[in-house]
Structure formats: C-alpha cells, structure tokens
C-alpha atoms as a PDB file:
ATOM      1  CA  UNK A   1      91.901 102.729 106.132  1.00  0.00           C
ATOM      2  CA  UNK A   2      92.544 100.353 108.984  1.00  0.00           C
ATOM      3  CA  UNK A   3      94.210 100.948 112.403  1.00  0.00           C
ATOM      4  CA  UNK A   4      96.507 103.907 111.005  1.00  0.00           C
ATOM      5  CA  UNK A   5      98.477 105.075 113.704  1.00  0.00           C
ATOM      6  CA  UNK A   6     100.719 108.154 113.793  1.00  0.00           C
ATOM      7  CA  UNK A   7     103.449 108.499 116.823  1.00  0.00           C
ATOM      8  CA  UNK A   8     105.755 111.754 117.466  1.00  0.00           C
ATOM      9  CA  UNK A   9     108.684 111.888 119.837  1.00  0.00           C
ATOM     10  CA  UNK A  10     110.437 115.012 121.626  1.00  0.00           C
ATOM     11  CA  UNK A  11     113.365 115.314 123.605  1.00  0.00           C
ATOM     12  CA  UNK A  12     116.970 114.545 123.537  1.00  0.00           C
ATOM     13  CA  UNK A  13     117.646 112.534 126.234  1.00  0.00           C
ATOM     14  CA  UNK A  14     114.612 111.857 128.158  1.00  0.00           C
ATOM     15  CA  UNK A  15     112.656 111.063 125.175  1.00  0.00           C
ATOM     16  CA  UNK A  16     108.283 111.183 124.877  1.00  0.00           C
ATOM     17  CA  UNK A  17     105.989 109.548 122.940  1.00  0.00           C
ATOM     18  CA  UNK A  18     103.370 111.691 121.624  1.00  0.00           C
ATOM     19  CA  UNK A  19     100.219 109.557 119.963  1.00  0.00           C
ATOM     20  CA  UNK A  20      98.488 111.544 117.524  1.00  0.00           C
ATOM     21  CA  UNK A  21      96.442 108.845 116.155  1.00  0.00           C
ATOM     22  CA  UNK A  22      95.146 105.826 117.713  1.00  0.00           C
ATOM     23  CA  UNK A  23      94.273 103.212 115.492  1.00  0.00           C
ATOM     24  CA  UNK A  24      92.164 104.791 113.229  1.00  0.00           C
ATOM     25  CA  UNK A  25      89.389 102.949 111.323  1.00  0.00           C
ATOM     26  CA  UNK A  26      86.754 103.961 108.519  1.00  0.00           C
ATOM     27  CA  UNK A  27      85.945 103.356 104.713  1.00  0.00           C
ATOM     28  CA  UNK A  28      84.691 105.454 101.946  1.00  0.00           C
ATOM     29  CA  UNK A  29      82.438 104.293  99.037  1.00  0.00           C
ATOM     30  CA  UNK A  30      82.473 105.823  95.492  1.00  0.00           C
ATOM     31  CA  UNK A  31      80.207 108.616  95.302  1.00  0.00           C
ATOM     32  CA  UNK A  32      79.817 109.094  99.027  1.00  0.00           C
ATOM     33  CA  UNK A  33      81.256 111.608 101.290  1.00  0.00           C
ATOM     34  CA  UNK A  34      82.077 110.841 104.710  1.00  0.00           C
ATOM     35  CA  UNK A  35      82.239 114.241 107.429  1.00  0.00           C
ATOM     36  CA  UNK A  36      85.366 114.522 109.900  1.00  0.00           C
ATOM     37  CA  UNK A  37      84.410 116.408 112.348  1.00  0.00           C
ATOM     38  CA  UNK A  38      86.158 117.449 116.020  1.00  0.00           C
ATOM     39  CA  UNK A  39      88.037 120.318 117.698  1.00  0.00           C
ATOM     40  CA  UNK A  40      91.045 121.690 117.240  1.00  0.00           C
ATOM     41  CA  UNK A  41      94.358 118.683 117.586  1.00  0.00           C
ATOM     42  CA  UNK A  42      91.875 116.318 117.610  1.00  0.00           C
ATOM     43  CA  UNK A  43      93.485 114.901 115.006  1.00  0.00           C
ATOM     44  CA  UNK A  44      92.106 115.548 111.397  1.00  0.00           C
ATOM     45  CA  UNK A  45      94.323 116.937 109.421  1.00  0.00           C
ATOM     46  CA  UNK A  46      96.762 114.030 110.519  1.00  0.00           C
ATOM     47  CA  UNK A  47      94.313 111.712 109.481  1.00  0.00           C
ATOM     48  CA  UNK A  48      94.444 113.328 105.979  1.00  0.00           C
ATOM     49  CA  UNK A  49      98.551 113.443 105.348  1.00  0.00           C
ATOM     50  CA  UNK A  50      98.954 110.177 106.605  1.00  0.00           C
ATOM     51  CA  UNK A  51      96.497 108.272 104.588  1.00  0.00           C
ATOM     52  CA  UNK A  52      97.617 110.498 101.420  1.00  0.00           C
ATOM     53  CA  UNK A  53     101.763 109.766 102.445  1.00  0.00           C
ATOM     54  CA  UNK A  54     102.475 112.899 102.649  1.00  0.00           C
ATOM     55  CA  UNK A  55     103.210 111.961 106.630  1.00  0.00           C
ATOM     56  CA  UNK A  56     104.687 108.401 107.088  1.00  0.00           C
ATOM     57  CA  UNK A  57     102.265 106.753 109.327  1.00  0.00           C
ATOM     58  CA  UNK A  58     103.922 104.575 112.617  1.00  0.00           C
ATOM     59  CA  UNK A  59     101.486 101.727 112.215  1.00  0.00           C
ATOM     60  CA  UNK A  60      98.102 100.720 109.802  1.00  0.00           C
ATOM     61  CA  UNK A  61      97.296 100.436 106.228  1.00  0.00           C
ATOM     62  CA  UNK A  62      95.425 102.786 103.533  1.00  0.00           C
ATOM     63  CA  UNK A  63      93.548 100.698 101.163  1.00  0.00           C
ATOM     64  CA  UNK A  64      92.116 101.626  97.789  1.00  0.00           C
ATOM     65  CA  UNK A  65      89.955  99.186  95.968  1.00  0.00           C
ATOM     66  CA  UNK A  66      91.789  96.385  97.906  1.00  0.00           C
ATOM     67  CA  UNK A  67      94.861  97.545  97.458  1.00  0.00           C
ATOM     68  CA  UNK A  68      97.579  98.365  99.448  1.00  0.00           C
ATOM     69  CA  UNK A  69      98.607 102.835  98.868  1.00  0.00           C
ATOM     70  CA  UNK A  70     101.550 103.142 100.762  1.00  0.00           C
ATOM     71  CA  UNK A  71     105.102 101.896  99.820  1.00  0.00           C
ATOM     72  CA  UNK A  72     107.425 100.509 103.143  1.00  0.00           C
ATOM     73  CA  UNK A  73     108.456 104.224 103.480  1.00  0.00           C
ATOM     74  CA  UNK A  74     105.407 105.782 103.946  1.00  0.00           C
ATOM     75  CA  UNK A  75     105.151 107.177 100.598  1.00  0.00           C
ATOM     76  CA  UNK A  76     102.152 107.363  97.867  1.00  0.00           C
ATOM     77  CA  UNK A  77     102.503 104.415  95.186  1.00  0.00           C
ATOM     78  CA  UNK A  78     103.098 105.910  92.261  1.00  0.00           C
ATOM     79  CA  UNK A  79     100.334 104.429  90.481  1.00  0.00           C
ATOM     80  CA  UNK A  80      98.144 105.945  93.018  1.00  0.00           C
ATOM     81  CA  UNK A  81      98.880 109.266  92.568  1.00  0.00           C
ATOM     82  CA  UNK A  82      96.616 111.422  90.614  1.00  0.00           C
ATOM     83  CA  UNK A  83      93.810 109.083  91.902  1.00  0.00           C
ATOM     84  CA  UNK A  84      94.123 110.665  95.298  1.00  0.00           C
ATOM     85  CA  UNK A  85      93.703 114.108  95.703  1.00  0.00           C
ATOM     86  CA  UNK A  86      93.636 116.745  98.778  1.00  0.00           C
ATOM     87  CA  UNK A  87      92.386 120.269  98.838  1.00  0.00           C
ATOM     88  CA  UNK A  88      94.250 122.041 101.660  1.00  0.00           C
ATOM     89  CA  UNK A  89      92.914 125.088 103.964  1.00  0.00           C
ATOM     90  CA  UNK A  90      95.127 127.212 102.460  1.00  0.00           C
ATOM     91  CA  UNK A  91      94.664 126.922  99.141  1.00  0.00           C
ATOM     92  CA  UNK A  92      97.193 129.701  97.744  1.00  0.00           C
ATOM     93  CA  UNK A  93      99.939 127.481  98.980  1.00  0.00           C
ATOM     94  CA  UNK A  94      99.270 124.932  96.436  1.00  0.00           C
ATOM     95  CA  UNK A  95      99.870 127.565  93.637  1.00  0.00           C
ATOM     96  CA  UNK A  96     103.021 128.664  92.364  1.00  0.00           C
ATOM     97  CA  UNK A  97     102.897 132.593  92.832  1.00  0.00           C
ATOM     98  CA  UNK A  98     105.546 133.115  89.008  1.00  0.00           C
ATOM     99  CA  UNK A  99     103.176 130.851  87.003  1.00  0.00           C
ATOM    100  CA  UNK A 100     100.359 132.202  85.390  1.00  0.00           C
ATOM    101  CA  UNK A 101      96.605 130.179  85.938  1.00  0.00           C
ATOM    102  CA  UNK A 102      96.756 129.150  82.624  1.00  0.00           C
ATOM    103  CA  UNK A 103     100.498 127.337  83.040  1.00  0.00           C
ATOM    104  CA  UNK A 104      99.203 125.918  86.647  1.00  0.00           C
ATOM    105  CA  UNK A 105      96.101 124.339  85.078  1.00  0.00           C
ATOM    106  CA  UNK A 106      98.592 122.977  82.561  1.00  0.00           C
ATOM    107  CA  UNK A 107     101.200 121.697  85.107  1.00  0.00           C
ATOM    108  CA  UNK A 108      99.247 118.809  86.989  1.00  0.00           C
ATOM    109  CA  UNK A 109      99.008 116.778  83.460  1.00  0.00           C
ATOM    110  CA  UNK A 110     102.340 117.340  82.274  1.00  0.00           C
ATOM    111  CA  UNK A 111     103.732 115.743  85.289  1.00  0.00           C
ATOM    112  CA  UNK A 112     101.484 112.778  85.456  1.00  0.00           C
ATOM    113  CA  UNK A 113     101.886 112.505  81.779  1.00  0.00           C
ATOM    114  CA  UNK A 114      98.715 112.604  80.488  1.00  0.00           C
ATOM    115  CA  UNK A 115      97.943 111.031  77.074  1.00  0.00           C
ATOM    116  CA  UNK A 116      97.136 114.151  75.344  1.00  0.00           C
ATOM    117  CA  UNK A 117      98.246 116.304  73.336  1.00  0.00           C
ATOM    118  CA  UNK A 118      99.296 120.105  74.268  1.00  0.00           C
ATOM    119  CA  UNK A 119      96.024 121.157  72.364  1.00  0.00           C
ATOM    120  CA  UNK A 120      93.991 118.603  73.759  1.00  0.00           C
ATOM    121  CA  UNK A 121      95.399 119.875  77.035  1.00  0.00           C
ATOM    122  CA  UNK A 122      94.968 123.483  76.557  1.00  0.00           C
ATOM    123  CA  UNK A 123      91.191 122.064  75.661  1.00  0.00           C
ATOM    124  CA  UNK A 124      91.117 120.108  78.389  1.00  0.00           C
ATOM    125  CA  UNK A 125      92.111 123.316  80.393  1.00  0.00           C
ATOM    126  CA  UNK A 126      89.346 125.543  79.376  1.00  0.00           C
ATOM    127  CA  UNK A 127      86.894 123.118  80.024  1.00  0.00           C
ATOM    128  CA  UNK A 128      87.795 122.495  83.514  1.00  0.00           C
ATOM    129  CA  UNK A 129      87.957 126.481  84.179  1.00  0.00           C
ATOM    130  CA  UNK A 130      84.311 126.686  83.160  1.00  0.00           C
ATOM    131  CA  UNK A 131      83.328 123.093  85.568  1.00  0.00           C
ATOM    132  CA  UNK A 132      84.141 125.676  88.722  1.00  0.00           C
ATOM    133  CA  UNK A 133      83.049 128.867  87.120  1.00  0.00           C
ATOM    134  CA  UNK A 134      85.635 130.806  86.019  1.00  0.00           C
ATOM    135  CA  UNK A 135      86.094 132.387  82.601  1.00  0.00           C
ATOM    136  CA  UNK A 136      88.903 132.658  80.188  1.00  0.00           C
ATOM    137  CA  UNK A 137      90.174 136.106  81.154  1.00  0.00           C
ATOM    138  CA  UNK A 138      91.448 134.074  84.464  1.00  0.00           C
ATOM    139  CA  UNK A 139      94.088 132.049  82.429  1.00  0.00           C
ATOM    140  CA  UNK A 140      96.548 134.964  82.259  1.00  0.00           C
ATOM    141  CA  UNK A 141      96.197 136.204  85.921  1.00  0.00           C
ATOM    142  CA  UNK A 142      99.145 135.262  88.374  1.00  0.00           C
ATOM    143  CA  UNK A 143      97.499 133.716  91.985  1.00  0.00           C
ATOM    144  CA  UNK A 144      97.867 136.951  93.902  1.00  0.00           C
ATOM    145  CA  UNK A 145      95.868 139.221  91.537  1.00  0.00           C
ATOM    146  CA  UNK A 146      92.784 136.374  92.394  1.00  0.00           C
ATOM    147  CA  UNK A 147      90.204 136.217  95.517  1.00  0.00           C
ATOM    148  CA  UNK A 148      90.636 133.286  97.707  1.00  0.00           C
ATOM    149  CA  UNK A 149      87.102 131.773  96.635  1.00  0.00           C
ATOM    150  CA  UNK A 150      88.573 131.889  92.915  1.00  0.00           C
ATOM    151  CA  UNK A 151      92.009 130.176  94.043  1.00  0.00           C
ATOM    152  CA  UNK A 152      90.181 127.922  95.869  1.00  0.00           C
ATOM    153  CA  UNK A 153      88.096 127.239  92.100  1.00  0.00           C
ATOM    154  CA  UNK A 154      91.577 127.057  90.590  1.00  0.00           C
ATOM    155  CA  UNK A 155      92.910 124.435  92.621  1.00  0.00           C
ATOM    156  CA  UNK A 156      90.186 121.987  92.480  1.00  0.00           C
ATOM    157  CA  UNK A 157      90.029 122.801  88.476  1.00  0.00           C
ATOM    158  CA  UNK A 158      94.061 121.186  88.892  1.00  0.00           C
ATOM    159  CA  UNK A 159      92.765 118.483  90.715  1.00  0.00           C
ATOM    160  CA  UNK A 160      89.754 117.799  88.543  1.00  0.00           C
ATOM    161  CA  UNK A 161      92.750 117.850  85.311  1.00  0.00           C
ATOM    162  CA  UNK A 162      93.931 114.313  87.302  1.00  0.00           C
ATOM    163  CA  UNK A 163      90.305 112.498  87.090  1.00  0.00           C
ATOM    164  CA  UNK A 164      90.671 111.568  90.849  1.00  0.00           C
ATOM    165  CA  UNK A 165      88.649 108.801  92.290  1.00  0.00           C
ATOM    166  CA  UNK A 166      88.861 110.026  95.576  1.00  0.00           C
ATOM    167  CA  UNK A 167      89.292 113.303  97.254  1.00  0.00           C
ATOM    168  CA  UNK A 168      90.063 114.668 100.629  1.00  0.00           C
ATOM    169  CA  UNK A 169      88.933 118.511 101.683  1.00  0.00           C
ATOM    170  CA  UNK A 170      90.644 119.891 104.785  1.00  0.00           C
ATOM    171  CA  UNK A 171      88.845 122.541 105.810  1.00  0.00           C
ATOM    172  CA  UNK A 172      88.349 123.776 102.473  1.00  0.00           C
ATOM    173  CA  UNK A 173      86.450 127.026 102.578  1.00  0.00           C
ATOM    174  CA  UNK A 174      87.666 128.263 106.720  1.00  0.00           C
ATOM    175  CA  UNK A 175      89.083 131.311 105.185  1.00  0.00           C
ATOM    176  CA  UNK A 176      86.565 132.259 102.927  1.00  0.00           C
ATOM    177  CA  UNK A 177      83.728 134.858 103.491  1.00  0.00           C
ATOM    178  CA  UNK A 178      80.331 132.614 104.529  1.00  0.00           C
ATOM    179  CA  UNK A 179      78.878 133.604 101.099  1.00  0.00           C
ATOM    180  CA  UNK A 180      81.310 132.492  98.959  1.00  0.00           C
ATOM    181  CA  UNK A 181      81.873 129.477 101.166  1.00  0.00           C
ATOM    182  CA  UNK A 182      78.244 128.688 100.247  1.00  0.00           C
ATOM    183  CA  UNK A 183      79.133 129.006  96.657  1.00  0.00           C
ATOM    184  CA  UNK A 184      82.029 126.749  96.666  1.00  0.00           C
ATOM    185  CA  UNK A 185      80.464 123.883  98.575  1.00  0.00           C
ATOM    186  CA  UNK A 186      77.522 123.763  96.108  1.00  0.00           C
ATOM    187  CA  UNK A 187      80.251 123.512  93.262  1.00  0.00           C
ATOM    188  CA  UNK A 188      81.879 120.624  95.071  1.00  0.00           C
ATOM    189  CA  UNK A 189      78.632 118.598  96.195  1.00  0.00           C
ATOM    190  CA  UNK A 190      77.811 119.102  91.964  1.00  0.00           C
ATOM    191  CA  UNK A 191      81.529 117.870  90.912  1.00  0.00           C
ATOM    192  CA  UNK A 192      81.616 115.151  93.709  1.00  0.00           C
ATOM    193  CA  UNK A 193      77.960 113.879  92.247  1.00  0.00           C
ATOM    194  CA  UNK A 194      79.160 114.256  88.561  1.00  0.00           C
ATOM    195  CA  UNK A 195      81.843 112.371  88.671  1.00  0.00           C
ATOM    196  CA  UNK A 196      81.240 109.574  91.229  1.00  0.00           C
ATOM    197  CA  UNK A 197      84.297 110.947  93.474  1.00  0.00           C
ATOM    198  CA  UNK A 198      84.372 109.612  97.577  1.00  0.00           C
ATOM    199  CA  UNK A 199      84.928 112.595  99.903  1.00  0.00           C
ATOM    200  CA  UNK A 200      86.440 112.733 102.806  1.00  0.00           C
ATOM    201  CA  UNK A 201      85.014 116.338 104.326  1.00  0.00           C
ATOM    202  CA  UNK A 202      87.217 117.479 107.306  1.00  0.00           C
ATOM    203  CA  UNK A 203      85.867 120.230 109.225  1.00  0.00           C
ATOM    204  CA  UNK A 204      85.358 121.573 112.919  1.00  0.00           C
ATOM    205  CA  UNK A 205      81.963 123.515 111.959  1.00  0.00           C
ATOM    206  CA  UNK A 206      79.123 120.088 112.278  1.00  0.00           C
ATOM    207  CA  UNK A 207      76.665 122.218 110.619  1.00  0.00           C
ATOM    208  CA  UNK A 208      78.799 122.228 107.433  1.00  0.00           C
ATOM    209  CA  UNK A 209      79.612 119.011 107.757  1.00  0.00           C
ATOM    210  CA  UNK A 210      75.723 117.719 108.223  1.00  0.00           C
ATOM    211  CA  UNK A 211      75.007 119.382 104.810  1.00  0.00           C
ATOM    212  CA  UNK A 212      77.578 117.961 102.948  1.00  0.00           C
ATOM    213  CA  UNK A 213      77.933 114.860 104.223  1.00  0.00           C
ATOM    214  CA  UNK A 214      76.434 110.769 103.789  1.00  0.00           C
ATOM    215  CA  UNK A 215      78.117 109.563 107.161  1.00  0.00           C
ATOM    216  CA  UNK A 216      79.984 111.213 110.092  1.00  0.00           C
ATOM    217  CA  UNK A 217      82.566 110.243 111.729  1.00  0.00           C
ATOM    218  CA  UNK A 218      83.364 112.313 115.464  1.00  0.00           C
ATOM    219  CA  UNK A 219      87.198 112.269 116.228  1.00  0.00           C
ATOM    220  CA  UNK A 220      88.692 113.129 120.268  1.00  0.00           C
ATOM    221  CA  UNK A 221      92.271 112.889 120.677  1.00  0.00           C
ATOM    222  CA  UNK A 222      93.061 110.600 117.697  1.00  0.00           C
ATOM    223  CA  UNK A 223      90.311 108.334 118.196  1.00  0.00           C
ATOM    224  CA  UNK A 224      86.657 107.926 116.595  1.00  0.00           C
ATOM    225  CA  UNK A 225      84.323 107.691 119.368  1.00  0.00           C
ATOM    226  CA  UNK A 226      81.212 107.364 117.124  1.00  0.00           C
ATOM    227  CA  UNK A 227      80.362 107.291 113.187  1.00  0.00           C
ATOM    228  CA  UNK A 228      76.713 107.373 111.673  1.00  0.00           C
ATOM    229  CA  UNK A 229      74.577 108.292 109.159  1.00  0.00           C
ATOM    230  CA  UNK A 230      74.675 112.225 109.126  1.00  0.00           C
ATOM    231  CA  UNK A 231      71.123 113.114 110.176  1.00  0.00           C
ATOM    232  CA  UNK A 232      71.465 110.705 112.348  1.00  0.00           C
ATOM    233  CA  UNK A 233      73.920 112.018 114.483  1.00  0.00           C
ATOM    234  CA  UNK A 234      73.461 115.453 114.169  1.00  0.00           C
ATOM    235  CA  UNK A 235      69.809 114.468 115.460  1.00  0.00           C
ATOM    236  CA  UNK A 236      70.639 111.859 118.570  1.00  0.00           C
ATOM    237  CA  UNK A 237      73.973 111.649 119.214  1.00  0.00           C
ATOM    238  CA  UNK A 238      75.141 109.129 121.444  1.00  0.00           C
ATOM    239  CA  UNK A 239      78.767 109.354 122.578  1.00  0.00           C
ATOM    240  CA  UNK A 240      79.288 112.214 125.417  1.00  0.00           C
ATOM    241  CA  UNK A 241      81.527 113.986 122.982  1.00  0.00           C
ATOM    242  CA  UNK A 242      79.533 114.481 120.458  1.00  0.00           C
ATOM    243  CA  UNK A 243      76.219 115.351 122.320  1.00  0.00           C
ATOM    244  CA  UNK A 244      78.880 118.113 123.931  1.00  0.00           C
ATOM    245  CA  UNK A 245      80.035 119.006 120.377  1.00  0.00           C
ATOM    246  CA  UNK A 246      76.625 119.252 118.798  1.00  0.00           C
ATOM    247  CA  UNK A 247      74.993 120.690 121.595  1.00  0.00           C
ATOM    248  CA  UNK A 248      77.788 123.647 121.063  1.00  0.00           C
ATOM    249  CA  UNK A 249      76.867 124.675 117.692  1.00  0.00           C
ATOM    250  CA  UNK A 250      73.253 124.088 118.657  1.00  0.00           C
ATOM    251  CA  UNK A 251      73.121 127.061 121.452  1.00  0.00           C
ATOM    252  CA  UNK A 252      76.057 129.289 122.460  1.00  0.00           C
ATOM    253  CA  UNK A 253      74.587 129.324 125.743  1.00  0.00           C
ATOM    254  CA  UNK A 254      73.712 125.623 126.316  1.00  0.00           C
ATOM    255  CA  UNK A 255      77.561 125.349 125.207  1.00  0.00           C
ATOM    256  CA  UNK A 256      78.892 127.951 127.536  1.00  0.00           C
ATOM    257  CA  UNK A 257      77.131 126.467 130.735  1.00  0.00           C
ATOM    258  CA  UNK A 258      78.024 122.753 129.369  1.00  0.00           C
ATOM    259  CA  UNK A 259      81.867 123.720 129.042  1.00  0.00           C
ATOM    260  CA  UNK A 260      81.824 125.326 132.743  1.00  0.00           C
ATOM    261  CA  UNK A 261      80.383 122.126 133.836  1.00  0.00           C
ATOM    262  CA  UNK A 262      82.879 120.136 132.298  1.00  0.00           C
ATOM    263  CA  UNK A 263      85.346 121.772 133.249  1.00  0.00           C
ATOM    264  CA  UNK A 264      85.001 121.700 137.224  1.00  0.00           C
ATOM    265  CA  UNK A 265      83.847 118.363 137.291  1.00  0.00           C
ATOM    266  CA  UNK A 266      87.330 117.253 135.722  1.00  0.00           C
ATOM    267  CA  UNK A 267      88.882 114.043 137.695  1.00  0.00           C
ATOM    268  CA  UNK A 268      92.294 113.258 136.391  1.00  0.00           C
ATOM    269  CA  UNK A 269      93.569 111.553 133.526  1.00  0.00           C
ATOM    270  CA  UNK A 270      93.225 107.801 132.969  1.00  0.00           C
ATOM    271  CA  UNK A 271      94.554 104.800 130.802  1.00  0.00           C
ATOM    272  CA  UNK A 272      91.581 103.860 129.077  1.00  0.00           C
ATOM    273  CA  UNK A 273      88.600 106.078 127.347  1.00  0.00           C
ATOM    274  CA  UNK A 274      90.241 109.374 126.162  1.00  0.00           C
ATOM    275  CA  UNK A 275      86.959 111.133 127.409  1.00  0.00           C
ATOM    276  CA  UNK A 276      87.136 109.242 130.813  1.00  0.00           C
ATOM    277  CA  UNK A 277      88.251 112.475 132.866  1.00  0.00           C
ATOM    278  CA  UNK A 278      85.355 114.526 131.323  1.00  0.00           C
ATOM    279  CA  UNK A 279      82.418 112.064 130.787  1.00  0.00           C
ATOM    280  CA  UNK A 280      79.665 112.768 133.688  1.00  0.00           C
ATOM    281  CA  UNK A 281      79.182 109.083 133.223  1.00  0.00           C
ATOM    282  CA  UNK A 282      82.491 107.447 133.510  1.00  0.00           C
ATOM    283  CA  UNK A 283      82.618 104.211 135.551  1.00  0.00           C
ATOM    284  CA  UNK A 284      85.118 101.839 136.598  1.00  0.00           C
ATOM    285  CA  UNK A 285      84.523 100.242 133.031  1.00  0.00           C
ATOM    286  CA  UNK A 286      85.909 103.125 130.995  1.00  0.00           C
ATOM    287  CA  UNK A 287      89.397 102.577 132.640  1.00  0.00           C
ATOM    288  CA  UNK A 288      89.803 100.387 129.881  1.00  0.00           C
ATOM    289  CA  UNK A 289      89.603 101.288 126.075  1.00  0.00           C
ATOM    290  CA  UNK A 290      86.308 101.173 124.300  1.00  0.00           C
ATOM    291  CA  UNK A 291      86.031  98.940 120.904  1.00  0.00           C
ATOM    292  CA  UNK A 292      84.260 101.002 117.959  1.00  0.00           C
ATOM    293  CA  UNK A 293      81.211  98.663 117.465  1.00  0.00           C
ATOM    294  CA  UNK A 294      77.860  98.855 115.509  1.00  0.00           C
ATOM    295  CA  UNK A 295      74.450  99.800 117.986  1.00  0.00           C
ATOM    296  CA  UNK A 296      72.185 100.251 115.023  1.00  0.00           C
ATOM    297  CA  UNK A 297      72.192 100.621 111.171  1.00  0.00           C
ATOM    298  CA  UNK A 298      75.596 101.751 110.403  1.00  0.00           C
ATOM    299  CA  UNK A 299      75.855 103.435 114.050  1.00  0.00           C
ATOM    300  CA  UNK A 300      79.147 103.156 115.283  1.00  0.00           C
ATOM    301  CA  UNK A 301      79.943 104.052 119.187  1.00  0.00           C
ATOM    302  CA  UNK A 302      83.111 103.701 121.046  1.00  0.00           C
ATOM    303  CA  UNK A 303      81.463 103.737 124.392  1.00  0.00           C
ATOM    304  CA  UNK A 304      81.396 101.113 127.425  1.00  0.00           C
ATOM    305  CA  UNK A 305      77.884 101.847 128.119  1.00  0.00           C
ATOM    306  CA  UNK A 306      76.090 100.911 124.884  1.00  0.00           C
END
C-alpha cells in the first residue's frame, strides 16, 4: 500500500475537509502478519475498507504482488477478489440470518465459481468446518441459534472456502468472552501458518497485538508514527505516542497520571506533527510534518528528533 489517502467532506454550503488518512504507507509479506494498533478514530478500520475497495480511497495505490487492486472507481479488481479477504468485528453481519451454515459455507464458491463440483463442494465444506473446529451437526443450524465464537469459526471457514492469499482481521474477537477470544486467535495464528496467508491484525488492545503479530505498525490520526519488529516496540518504543499507548496497557495507574499530564500541558493545534500539541518534547521543528524513516533494523519513526 503506498500513500493511500482517504478525504470526507460535510456541509452544504460552507463545505470541510475532513482527512481520515494521511498518506498511508506499509507492506505485508506472505506468511507474516503485521499488528495495527491505535485508539479509537485513529484510523484503522479505514485503513482496512479502503485498501479492500469497499471505501473508494481520495488518493494512493493498493498493490498485490506488483500489481495494481483497485479499478479508477475505487473498486476491487475482479480478479482480486477471493484473494483478499476481511474478517469484520461483527461477525454475524457477514451471515445471512434465512440461510442455514451449511448453504453459507456453500455460497462463497458458488459465486466465485469455483471449479468443483457440488459434491466436491459439499466435501470441500465439511472439511473446512472441521479446520476451525466445528462439527457436522453445525451445518443445519441458522446463525442466531450459534455463539459468537462459533460465528466467528463460521465466517473464517467462508473465507478459508476462497484460498485467500491475504487476509485482514478488524478487531476480530472485541466481542467475544477473553476465553474464547484465546481460542480463536490460536486457530487463526495455526490457519495463517498453514497456509502461508499475510495478516493484517487491527486492534486497539497492544497486548493482543504483540502476540500475534511479526511487525507493528502505531497509527494517530491517520498517520503511522512508528512501525517495528513487535518485541521490539512493545519493549522500547520510541515515538511519544506509542511510549503513551504502551505505557497504558502496561499500568492503569502510570496511564491515568500520564493522561492527566497530557492533558493540562495541551498547547494548541498546529500544521505539522499530528502529536505536536501533546508531545512534552515538541520544538519549533515539529511545526512541520515528520517523514516515516528507518532508525534501526526495520524501525520505522515518524519523529523530528531521531
């Protein structure tokens, strides 16, 4: 993905522009899974419908294996399709709530036409119930008579019917219980290593992220400010933002007192650094916008004072 942009207006006759992403930058080998991580309208889930065209970006490119995704429009090549995937935070949404499991595993390679057979595919279809650990009395059970940990199973059994090559997970298990989060992750981490799929592993909790994860990548207001190797990161984080960010899910209190701090310290907005007006260590410098550049093996920092 390089320099994706994504701009909104509002108003009738005094009309704002509203930048939700800023030139956006990163790569994802096969195999590897690269953590998302950043609060709330930072800008993640953007990231992930614009770079699938399910959101028309306003500027960029998404590349896959040097190749350009997007048509003029905005929209998913068709010969791309199946090969990119997304597993959304709600997963019952992605389910039709009149079709049975069985006639939802079924659907995904009917449409993209599969070269199979319907016995191959009803085949096919039991095989990929028993890859996330379901059994075979699931088939004839409509979505809402399932727990959200086995939706959540069903839906990535869909996806898995496709053979994607790369996969993007929004916040995948946020309204699951923790154990059965636990339990879905591990399946995923075993699929993802299976079949050689890149991940793209979007998520607010760092912790979650850390364990999953190859790289990380910090977003703040539609910019990365910093991407590194995951231990890395979660271990000496350099950016501002993300020392704040891990620091908060490293002590409650330490997080508490940090935000206070923050927070009267504040000194007005600026044209530069997005973090400018809450970085103890702004200077004259950070007026202007930082480049994403490399301070160390694969350490990326958006930063004037690296």
């Amino acid at each position: 993905m390089e320099e994706l942009s994504k701009e909104y207006t509002a108003g009738v006759f005094n009309r704002k522009r509203f930048k939700v992403l800023d030139g956006v930058s990163f790569s994802v080998k096969p195999g590897e899974t690269l953590g998302l991580v950043g609060e709330s309208g930072s800008g993640k889930s953007t990231v992930a419908r614009t770079m699938l065209g399910l959101i028309p970006p306003s500027s960029g490119r998404v590349l896959y294996q040097d190749q350009e995704v997007l048509s003029p429009k905005g929209r998913m090549k068709k010969e791309f399709c199946g090969k990119m995937q997304i597993i959304f935070q709600h997963p019952e949404s992605a389910l039709n709530p009149r079709m049975k499991i069985c006639e939802s595993l079924l659907e995904p390679m009917i449409i993209q036409k599969k070269d199979l057979t319907r016995k191959e595919m009803k085949s096919r279809r039991w095989e990929l119930l028993q890859q996330v650990g379901l059994s075979e009395e699931h088939l004839n059970r409509y979505p809402h008579e399932l727990s959200g940990g086995q939706i959540q199973r069903v839906v990535l059994a869909r996806i898995l019917s496709l053979s994607p090559q790369f996969l993007v997970a929004d916040e995948p298990t946020s309204m699951l219980d923790v154990s059965v989060q636990a339990q879905v992750l591990r399946m995923l981490k075993q699929i993802q290593a299976e079949n050689g799929i890149g991940l793209l592993f979007i998520s607010h909790d760092i912790e979650v992220v850390n364990w999953m994860s190859d790289r990380i990548a910090v977003m703040y207001k539609g910019q990365i400010v910093e991407s590194a190797p995951a231990e890395e990161l979660c271990q000496n984080p350099f950016h501002p933002y993300s020392r704040l960010l891990v620091e908060s899910f490293s002590s409650l209190k330490q997080y508490s007192a940090k935000r206070d701090w923050v927070e009267n310290n504040y000194t007005g907005e600026a044209g530069g650094c997005h973090y400018y007006s809450h970085c103890p260590q702004a200077g004259p410098d950070c007026r202007q916008r930082p480049v994403l550049k490399e301070t160390g093996a694969e350490h990326y920092i958006a930063c004037w004072l690296t």
